[in-house]
C-alpha atoms as a PDB file:
ATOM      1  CA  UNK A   1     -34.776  43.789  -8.821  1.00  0.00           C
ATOM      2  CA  UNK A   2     -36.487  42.344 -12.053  1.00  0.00           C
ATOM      3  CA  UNK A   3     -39.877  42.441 -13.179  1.00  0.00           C
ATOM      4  CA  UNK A   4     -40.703  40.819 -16.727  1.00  0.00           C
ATOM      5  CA  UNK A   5     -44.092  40.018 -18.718  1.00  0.00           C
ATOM      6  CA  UNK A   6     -43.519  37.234 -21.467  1.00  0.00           C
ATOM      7  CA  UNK A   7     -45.864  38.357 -24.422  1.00  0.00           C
ATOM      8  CA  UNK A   8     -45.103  35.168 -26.138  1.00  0.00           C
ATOM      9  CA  UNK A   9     -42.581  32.795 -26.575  1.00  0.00           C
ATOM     10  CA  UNK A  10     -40.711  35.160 -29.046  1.00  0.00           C
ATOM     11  CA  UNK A  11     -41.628  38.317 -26.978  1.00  0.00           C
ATOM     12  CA  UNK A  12     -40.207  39.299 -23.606  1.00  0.00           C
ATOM     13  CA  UNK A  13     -41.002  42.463 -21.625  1.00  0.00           C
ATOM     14  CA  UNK A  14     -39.062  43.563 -18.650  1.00  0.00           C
ATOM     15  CA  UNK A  15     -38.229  46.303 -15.976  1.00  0.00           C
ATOM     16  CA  UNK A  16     -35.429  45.924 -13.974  1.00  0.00           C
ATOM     17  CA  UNK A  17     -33.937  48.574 -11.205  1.00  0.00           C
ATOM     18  CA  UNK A  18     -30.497  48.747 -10.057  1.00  0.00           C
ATOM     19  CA  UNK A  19     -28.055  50.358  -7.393  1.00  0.00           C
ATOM     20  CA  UNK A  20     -24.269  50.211  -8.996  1.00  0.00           C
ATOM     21  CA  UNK A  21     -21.123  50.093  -7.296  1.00  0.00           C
ATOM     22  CA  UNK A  22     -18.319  50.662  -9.470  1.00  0.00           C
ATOM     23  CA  UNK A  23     -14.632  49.846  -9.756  1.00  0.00           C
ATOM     24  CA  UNK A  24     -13.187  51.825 -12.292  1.00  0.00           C
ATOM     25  CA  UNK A  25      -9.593  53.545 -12.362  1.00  0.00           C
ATOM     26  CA  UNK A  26     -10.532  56.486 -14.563  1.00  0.00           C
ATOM     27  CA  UNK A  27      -9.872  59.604 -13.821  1.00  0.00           C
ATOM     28  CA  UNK A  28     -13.242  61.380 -14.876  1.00  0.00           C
ATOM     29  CA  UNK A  29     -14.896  58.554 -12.196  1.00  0.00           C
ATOM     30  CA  UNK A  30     -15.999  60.610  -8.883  1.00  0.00           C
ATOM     31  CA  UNK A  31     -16.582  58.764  -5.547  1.00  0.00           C
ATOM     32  CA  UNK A  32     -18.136  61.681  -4.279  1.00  0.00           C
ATOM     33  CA  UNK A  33     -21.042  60.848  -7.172  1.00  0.00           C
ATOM     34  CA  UNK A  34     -20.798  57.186  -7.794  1.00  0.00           C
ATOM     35  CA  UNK A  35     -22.633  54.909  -6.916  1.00  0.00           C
ATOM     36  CA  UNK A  36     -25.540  55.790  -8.676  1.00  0.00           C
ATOM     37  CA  UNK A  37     -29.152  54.187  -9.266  1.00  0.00           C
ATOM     38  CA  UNK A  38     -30.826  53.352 -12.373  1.00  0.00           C
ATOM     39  CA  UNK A  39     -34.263  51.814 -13.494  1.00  0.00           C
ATOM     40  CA  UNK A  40     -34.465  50.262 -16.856  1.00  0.00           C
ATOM     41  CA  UNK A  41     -37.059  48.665 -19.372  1.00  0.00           C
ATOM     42  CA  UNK A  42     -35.914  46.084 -22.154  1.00  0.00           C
ATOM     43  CA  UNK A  43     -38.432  44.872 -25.100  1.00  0.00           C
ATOM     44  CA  UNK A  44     -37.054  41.849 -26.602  1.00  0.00           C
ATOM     45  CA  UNK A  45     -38.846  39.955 -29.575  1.00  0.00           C
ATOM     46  CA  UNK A  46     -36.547  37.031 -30.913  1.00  0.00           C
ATOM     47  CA  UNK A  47     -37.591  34.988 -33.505  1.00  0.00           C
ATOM     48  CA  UNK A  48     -34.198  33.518 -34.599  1.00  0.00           C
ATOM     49  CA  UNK A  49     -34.451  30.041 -35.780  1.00  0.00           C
ATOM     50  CA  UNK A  50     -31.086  28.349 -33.962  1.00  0.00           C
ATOM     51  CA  UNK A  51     -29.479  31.072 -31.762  1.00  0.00           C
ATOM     52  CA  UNK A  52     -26.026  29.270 -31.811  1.00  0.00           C
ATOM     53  CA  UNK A  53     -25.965  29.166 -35.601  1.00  0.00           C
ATOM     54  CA  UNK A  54     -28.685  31.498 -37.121  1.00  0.00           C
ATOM     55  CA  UNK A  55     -30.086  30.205 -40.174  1.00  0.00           C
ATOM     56  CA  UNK A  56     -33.191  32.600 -40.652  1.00  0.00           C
ATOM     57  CA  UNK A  57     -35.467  34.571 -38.534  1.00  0.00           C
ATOM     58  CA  UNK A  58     -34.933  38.234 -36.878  1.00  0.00           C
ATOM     59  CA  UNK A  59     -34.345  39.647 -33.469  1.00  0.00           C
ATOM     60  CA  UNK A  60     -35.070  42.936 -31.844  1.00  0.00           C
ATOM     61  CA  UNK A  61     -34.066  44.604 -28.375  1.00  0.00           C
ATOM     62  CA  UNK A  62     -35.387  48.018 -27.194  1.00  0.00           C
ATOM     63  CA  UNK A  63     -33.614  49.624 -23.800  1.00  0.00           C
ATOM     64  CA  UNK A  64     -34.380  52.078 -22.003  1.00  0.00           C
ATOM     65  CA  UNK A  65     -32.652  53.186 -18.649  1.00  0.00           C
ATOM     66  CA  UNK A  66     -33.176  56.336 -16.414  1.00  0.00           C
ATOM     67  CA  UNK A  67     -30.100  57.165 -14.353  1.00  0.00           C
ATOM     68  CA  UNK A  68     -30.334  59.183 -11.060  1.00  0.00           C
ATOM     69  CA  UNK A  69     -33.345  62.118 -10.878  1.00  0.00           C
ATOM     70  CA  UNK A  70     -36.205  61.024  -8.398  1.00  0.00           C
ATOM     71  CA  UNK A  71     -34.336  57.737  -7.728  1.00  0.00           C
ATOM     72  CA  UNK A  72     -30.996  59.558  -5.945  1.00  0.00           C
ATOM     73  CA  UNK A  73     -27.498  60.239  -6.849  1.00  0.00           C
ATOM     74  CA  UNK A  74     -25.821  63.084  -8.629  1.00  0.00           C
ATOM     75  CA  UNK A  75     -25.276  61.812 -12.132  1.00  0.00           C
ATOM     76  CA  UNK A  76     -29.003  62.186 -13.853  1.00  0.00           C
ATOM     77  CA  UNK A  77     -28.972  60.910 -17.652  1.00  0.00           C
ATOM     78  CA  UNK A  78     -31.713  59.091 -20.113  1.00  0.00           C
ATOM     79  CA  UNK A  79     -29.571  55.946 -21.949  1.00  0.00           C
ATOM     80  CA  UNK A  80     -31.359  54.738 -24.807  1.00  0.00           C
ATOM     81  CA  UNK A  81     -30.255  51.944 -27.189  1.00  0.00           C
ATOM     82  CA  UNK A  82     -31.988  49.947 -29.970  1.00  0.00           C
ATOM     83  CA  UNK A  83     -30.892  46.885 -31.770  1.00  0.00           C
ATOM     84  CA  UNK A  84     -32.163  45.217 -34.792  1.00  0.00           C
ATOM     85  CA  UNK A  85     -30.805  41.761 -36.356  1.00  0.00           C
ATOM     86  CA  UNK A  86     -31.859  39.754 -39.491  1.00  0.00           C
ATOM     87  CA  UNK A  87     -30.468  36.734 -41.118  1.00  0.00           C
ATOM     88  CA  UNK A  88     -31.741  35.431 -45.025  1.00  0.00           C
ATOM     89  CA  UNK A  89     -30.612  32.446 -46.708  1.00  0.00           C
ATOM     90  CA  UNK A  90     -28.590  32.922 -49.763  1.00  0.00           C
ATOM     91  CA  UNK A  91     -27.064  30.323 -52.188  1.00  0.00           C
ATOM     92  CA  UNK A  92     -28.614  27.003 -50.762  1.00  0.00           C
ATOM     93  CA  UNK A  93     -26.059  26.755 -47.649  1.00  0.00           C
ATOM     94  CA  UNK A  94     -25.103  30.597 -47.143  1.00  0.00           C
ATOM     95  CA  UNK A  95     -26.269  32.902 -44.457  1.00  0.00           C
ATOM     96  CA  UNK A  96     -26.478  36.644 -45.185  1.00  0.00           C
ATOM     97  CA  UNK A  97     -26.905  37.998 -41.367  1.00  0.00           C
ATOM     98  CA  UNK A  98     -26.775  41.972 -40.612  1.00  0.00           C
ATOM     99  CA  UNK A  99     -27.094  43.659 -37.500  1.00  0.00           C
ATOM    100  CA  UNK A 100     -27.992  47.520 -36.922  1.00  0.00           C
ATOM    101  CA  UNK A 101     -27.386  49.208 -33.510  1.00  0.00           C
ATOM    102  CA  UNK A 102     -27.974  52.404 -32.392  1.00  0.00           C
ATOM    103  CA  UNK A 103     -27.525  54.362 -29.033  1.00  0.00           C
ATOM    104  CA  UNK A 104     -28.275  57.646 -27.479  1.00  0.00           C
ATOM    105  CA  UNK A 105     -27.455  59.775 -24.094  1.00  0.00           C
ATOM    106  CA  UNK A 106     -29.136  62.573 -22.846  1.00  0.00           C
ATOM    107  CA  UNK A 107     -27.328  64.193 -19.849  1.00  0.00           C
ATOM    108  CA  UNK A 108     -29.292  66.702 -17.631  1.00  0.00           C
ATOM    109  CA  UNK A 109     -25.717  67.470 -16.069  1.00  0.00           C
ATOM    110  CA  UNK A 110     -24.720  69.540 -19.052  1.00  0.00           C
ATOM    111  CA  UNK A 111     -21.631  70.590 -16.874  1.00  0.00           C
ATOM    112  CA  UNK A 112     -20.799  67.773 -15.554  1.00  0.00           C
ATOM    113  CA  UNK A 113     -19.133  65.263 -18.618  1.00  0.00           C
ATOM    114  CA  UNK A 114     -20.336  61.485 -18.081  1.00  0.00           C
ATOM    115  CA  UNK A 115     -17.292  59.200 -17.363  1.00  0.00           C
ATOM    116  CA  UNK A 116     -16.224  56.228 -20.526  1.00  0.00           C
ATOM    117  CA  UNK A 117     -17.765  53.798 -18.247  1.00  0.00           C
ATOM    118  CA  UNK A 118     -20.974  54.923 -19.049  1.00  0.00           C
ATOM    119  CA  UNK A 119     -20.825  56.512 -22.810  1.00  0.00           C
ATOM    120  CA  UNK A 120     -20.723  54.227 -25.869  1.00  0.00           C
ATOM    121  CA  UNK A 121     -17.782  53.345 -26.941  1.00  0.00           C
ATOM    122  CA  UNK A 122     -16.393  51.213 -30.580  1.00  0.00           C
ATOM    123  CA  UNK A 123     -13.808  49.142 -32.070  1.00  0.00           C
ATOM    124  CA  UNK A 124     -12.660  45.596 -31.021  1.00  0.00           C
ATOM    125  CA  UNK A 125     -14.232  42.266 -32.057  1.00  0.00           C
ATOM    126  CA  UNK A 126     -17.995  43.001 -31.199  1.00  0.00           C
ATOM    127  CA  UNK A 127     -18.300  45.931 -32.962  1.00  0.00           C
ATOM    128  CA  UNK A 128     -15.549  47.624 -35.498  1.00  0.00           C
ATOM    129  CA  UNK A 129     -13.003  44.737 -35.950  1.00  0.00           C
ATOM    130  CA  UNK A 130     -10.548  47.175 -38.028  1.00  0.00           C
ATOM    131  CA  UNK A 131      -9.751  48.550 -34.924  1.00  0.00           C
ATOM    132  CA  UNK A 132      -8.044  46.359 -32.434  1.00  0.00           C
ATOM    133  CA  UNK A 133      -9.713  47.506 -29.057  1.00  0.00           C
ATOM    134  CA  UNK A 134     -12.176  50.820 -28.502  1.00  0.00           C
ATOM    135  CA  UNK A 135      -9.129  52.911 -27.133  1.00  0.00           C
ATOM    136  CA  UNK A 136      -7.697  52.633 -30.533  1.00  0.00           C
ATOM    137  CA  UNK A 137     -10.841  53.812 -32.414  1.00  0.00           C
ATOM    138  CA  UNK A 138     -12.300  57.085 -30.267  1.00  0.00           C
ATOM    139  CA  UNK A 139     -12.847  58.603 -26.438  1.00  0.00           C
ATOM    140  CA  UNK A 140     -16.256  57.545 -25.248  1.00  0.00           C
ATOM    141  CA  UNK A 141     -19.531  59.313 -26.832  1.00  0.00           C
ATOM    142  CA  UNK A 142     -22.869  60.725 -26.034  1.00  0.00           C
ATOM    143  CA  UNK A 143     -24.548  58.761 -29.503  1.00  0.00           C
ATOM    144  CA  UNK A 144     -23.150  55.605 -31.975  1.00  0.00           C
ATOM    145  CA  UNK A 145     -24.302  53.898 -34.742  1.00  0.00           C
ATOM    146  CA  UNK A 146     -23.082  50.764 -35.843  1.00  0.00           C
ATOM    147  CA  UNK A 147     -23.686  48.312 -38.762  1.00  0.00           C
ATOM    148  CA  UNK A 148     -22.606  44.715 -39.345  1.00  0.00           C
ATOM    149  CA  UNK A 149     -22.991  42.718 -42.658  1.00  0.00           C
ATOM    150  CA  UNK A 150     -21.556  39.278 -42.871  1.00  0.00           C
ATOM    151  CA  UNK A 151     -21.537  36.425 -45.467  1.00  0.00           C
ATOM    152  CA  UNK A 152     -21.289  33.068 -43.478  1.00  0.00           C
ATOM    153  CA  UNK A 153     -20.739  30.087 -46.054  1.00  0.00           C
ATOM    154  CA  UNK A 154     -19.334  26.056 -45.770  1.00  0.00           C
ATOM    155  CA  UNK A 155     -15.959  25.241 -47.043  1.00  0.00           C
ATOM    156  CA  UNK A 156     -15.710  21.267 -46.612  1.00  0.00           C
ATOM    157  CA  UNK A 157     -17.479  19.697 -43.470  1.00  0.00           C
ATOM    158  CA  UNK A 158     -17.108  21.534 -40.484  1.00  0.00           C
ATOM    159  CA  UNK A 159     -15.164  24.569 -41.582  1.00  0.00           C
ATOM    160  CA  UNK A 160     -16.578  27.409 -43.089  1.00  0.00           C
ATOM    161  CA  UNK A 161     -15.846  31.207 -43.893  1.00  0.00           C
ATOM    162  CA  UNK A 162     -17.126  34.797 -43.840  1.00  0.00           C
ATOM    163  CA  UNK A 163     -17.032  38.135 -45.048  1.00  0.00           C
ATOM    164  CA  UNK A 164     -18.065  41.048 -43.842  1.00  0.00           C
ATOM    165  CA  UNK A 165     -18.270  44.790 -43.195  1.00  0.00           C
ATOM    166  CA  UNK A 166     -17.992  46.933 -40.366  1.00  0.00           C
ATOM    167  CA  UNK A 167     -19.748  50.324 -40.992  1.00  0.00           C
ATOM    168  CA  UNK A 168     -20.145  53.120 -37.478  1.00  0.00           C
ATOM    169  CA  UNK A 169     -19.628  56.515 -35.432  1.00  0.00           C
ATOM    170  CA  UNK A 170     -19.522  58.178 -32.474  1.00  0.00           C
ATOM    171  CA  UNK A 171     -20.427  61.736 -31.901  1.00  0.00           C
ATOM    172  CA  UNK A 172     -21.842  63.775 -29.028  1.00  0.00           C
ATOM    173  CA  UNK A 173     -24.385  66.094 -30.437  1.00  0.00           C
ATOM    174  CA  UNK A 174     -27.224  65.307 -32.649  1.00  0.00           C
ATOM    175  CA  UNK A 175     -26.370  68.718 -34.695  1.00  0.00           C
ATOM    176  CA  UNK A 176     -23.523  66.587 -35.533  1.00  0.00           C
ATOM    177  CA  UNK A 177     -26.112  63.608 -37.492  1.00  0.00           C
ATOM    178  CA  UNK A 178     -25.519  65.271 -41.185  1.00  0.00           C
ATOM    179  CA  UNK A 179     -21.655  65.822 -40.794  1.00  0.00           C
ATOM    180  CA  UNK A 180     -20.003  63.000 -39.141  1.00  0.00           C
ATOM    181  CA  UNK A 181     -18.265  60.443 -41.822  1.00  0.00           C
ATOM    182  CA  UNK A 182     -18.610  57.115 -40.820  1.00  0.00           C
ATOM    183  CA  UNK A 183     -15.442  54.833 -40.216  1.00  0.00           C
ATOM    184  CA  UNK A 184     -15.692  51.440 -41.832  1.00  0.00           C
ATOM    185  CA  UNK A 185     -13.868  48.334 -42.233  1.00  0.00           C
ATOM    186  CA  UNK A 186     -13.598  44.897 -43.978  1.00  0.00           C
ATOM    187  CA  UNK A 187     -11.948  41.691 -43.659  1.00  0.00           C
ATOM    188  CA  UNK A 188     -12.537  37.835 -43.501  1.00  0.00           C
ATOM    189  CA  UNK A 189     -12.712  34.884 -41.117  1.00  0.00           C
ATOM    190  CA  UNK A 190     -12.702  30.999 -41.176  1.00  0.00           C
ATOM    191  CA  UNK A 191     -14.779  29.438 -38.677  1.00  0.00           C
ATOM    192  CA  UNK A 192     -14.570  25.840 -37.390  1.00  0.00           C
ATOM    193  CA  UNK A 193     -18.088  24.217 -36.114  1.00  0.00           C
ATOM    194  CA  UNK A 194     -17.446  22.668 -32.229  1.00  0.00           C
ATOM    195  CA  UNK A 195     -20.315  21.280 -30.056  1.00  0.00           C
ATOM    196  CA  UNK A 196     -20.840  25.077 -28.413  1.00  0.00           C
ATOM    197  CA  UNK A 197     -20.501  26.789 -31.639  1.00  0.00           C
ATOM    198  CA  UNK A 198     -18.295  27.991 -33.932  1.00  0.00           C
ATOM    199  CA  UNK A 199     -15.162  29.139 -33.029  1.00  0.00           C
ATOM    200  CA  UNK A 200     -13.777  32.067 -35.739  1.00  0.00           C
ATOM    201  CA  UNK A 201     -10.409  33.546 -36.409  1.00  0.00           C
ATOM    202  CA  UNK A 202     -11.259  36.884 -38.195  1.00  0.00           C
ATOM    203  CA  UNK A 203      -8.794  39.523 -40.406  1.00  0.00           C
ATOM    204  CA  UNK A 204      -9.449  42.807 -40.587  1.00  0.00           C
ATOM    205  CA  UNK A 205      -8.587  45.955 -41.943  1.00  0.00           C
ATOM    206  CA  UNK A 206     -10.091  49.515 -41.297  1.00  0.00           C
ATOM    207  CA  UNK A 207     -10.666  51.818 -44.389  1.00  0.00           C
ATOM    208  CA  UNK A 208      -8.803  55.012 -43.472  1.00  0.00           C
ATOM    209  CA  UNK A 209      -7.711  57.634 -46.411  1.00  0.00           C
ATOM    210  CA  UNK A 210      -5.901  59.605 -43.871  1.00  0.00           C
ATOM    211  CA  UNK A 211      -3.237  57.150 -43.071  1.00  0.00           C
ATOM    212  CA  UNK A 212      -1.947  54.049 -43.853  1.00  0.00           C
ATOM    213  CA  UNK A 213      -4.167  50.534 -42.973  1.00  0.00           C
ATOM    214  CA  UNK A 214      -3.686  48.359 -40.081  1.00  0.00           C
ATOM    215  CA  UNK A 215      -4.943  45.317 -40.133  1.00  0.00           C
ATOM    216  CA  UNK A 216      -6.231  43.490 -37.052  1.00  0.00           C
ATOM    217  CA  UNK A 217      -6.677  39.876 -36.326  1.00  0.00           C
ATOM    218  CA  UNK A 218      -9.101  38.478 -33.297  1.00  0.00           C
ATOM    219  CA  UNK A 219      -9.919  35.052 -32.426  1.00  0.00           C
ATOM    220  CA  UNK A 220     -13.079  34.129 -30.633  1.00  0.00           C
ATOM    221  CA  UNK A 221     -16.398  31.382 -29.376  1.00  0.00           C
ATOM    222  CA  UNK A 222     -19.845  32.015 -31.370  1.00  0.00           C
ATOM    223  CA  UNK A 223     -20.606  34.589 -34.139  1.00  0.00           C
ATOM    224  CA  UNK A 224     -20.355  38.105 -33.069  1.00  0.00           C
ATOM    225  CA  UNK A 225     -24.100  38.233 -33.559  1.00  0.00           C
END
């Protein structure tokens, strides 16, 4: 069920509850607690001047989602996220765009771990693109934090080009805020414009002092924000 108040034409309220049925092969998922229900509220104020190719504005979406508690099941958690996106002209035809998300869990089951299905989770082309798919990066987490910078630029007609930076973490308590490095990557990508949108061929490589660097290609429809 969905309930929403439009503010604006920029600004959208809503409050939407659900009742999940899940069909996931992981071992830490328990039919004996799953399904479980969950109420959220979203604030979104977008004020992006051409979604399909941004060429200014900014864009902001606030979640909030109770799991379980006074609306049944066994698994009872708070999942909060917040994301914040901005794109500036640069250099006549150039697009500087950046994109800041941020997440938080707060389990009232302290004994009772949540599942990957429901933690957050990075790595792969929406997120950390030096690292080829989340399984490669980390096990699911309790908190992330993610930053995205990208230079967008023309080449000749409709091909173009990008670089960017990939800058997060996961970690599970917040005594953990201060000490955590971040992981980080960099690469390139040449995009070709298409009546949808651009489609983008991206190169990657994660910044890793431990070991020696991987690099990652991924191929996909629209920017990844």
């Amino acid at each position: 069920h969905s309930i929403y108040w439009e503010k604006s034409k920029t600004s959208r309220f809503e409050i939407n509850s659900s009742f999940q049925i899940i069909n996931n092969t992981n071992v830490d998922y328990n039919d004996d607690i799953e399904p479980i229900r969950s109420i959220e509220f979203n604030h979104v104020k977008n004020k992006v001047k051409n979604i399909i190719r941004p060429r200014g504005g900014y864009y902001r979406r606030f979640n909030l989602t109770l799991f379980g508690t006074f609306l049944g099941g066994k698994r009872n958690f708070i999942k909060i996220t917040n994301e914040y996106r901005t794109y500036s002209n640069i250099f006549r035809r150039g697009i500087i765009a950046f994109r800041l998300k941020q997440g938080y869990i707060y389990n009232m089951n302290t004994n009772s771990p949540l599942p990957n299905y429901y933690t957050f989770e990075l790595g792969g082309q929406s997120s950390l693109r030096g690292w080829k798919t989340p399984s490669s990066f980390s096990d699911g987490k309790l908190i992330y934090e993610l930053i995205n910078i990208e230079y967008r630029f023309p080449i000749y007609k409709t091909w173009g080009s990008e670089l960017f930076i990939d800058i997060g973490r996961l970690f599970n308590d917040k005594n953990e805020y201060l000490m955590k490095n971040l992981s980080w990557n960099y690469g390139f990508g040449i995009t070709y414009d298409t009546a949808v949108g651009p489609i983008r061929i991206e190169y990657a490589i994660p910044y890793d002092k431990s070991k020696i660097n991987v690099e990652t290609f991924h191929a996909s429809i629209l920017y990844m924000f």
